[in-house]
N, C-alpha and C. Protein backbone atom coordinates (compact mmCIF):
# COMPACT_ATOMS: atom_id res chain seq x y z
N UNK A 1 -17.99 -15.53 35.43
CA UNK A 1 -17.95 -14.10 35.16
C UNK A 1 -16.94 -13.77 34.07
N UNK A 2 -15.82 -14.22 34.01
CA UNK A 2 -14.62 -13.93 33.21
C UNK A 2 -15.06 -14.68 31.87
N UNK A 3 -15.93 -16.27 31.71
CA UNK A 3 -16.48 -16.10 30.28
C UNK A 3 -17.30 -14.81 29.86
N UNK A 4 -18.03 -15.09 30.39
CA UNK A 4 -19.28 -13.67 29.98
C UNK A 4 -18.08 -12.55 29.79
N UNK A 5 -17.27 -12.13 30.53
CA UNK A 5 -16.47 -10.96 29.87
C UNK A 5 -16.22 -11.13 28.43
N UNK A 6 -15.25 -12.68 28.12
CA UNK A 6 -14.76 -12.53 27.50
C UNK A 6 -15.79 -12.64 25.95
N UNK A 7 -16.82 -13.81 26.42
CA UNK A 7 -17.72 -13.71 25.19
C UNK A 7 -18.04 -12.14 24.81
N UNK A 8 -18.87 -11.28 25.98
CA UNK A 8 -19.58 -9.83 25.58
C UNK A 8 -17.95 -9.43 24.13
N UNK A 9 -16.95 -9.49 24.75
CA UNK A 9 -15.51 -8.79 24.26
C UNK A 9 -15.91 -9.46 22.64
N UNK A 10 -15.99 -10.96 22.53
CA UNK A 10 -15.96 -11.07 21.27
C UNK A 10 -16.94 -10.69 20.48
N UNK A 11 -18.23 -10.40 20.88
CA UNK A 11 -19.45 -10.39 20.25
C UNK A 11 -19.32 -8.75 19.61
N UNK A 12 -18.61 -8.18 20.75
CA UNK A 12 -18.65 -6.51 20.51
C UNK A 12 -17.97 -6.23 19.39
N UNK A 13 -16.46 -7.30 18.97
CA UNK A 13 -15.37 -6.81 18.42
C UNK A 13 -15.85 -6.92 16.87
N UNK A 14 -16.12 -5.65 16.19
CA UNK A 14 -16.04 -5.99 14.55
C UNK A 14 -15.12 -7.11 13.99
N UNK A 15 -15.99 -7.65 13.43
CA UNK A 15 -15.23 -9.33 12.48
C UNK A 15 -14.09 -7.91 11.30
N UNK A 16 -13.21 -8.54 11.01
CA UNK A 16 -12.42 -8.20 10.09
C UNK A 16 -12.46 -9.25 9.24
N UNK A 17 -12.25 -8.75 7.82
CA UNK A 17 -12.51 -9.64 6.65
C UNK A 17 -10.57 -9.91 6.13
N UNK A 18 -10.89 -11.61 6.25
CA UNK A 18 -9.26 -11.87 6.17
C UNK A 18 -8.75 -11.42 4.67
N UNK A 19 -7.08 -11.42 4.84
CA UNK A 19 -6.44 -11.35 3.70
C UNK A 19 -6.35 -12.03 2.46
N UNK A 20 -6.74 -11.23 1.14
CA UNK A 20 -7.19 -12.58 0.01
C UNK A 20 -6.10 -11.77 -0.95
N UNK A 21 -5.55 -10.63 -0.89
CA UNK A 21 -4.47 -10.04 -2.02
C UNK A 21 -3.14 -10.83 -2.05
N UNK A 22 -2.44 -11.17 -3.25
CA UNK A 22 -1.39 -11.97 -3.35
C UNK A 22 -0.07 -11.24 -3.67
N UNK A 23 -0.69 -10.06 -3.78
CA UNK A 23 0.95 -8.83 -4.03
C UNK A 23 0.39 -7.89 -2.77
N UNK A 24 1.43 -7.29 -2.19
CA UNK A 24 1.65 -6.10 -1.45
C UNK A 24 1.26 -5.07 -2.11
N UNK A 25 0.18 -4.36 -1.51
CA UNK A 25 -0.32 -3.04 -2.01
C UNK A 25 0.30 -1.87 -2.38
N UNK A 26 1.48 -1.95 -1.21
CA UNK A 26 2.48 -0.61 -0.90
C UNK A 26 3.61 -1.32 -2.49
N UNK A 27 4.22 -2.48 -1.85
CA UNK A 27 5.18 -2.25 -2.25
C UNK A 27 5.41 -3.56 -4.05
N UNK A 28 4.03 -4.02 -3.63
CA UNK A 28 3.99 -4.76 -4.94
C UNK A 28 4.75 -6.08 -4.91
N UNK A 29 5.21 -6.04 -4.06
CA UNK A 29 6.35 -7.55 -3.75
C UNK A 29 4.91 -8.96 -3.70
N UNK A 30 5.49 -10.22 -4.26
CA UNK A 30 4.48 -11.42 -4.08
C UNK A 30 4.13 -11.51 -2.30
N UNK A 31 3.22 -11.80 -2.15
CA UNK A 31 2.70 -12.14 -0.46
C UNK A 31 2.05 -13.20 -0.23
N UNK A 32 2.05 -13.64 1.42
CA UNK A 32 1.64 -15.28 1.21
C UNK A 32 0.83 -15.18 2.53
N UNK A 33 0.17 -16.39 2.62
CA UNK A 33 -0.41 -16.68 4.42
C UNK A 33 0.20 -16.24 5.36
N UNK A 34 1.82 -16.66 5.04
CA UNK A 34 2.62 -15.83 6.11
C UNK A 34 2.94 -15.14 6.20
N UNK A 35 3.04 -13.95 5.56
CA UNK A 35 2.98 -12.40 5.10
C UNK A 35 2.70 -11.91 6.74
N UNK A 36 3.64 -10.97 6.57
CA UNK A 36 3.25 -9.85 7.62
C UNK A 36 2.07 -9.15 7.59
N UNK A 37 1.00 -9.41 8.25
CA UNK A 37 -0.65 -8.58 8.06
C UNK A 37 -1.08 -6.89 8.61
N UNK A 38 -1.69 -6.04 8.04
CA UNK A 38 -2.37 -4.93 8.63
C UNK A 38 -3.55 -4.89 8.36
N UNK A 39 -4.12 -4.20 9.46
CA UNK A 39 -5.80 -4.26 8.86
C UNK A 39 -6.15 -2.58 8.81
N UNK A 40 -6.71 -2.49 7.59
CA UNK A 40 -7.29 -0.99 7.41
C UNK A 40 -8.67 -0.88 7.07
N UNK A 41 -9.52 -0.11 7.21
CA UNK A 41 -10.78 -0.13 7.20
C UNK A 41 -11.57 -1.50 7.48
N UNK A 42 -10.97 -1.85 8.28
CA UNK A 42 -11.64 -3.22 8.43
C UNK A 42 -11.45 -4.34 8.10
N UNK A 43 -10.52 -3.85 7.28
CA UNK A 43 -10.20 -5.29 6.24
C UNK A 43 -8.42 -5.75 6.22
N UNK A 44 -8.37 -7.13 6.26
CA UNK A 44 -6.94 -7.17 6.35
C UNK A 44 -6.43 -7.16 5.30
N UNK A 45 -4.92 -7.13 5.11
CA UNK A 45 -4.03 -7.00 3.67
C UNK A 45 -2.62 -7.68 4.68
N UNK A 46 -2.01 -8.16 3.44
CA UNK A 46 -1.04 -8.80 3.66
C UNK A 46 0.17 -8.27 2.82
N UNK A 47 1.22 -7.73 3.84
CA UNK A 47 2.31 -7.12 3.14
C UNK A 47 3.25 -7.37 3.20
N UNK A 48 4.09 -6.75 2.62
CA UNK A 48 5.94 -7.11 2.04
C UNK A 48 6.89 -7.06 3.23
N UNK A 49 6.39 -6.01 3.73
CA UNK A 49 7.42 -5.71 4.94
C UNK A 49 6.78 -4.34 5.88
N UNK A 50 7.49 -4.45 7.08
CA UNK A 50 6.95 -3.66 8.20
C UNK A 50 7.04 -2.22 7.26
N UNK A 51 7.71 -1.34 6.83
CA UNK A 51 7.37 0.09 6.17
C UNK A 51 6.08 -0.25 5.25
N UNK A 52 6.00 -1.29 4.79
CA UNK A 52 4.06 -1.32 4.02
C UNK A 52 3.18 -0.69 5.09
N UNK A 53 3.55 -1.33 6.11
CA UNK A 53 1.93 -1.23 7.17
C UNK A 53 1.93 0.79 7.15
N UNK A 54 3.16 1.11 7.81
CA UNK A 54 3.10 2.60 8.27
C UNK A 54 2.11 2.86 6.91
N UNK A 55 2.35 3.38 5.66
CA UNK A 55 2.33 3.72 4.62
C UNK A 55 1.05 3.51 4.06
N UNK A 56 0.11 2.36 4.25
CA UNK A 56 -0.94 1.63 3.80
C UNK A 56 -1.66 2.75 4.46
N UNK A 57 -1.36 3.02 6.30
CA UNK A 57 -2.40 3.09 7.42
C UNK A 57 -2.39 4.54 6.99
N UNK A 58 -1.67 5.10 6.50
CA UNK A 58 -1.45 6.91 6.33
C UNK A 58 -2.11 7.29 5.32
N UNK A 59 -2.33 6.62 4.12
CA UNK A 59 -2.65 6.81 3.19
C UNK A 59 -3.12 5.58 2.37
N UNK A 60 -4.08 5.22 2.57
CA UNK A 60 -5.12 4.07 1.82
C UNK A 60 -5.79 4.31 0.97
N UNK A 61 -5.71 5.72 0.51
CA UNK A 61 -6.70 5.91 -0.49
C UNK A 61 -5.58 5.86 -2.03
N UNK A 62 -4.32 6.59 -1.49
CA UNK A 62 -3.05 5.97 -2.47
C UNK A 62 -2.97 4.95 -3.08
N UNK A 63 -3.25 3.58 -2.23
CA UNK A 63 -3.15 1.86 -2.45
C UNK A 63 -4.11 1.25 -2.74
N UNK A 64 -5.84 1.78 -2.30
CA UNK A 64 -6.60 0.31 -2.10
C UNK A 64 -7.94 1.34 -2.96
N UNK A 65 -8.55 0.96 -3.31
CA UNK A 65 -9.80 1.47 -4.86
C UNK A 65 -10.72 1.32 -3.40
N UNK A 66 -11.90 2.12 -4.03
CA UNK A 66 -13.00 2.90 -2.66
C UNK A 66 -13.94 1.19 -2.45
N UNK A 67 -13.69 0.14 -2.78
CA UNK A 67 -14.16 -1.55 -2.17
C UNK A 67 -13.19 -2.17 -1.17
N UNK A 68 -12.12 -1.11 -1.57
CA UNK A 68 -11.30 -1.98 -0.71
C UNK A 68 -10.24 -2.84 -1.24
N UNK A 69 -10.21 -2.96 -2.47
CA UNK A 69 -9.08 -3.79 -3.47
C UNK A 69 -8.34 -2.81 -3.85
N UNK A 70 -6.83 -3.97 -3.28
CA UNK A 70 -5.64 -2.85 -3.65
C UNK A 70 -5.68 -2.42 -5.06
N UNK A 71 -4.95 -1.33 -5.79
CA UNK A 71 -5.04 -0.87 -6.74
C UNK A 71 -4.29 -1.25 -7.42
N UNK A 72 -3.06 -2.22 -7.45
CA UNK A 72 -2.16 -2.99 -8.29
C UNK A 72 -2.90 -4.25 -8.42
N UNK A 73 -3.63 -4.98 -7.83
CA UNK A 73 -4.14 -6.14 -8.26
C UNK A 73 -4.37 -6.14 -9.41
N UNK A 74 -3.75 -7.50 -10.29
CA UNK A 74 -4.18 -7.98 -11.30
C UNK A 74 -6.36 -7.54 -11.58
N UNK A 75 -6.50 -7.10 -12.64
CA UNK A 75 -7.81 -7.06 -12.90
C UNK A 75 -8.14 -8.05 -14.39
């Protein structure tokens, strides 16, 4: 019974698309695998430090272009 919970749990849970940005959105600092992570619209980002996350989650349209790529990324 407790698989079947836990499978239904994973099947239900939207996949989030992992972190591929190499600078911090908020704060522009370099970021790595081990980067502190938030996920916004679905998608994760990897940031500089815990005040990125508040800041990202309040206002994403400030940081990340309407795909979803932060707006400082190298183009």
């Amino acid at each position: 019974m407790l698989t079947m919970l836990i499978t239904a749990a994973l099947v239900a849970a939207p996949s989030v698309k992992p972190a591929t940005n190499t600078v911090c959105p908020v704060g522009g600092d370099k970021v790595n695998a081990k980067s502190q992570k938030v996920v916004v619209r679905g998608r994760e980002y990897s940031i500089c430090c815990a005040g990125c996350d508040k800041l990202l989650k309040a206002n994403p349209d400030k940081y990340l272009e309407k795909d979803g790529t932060p707006k400082n990324a190298k183009k």
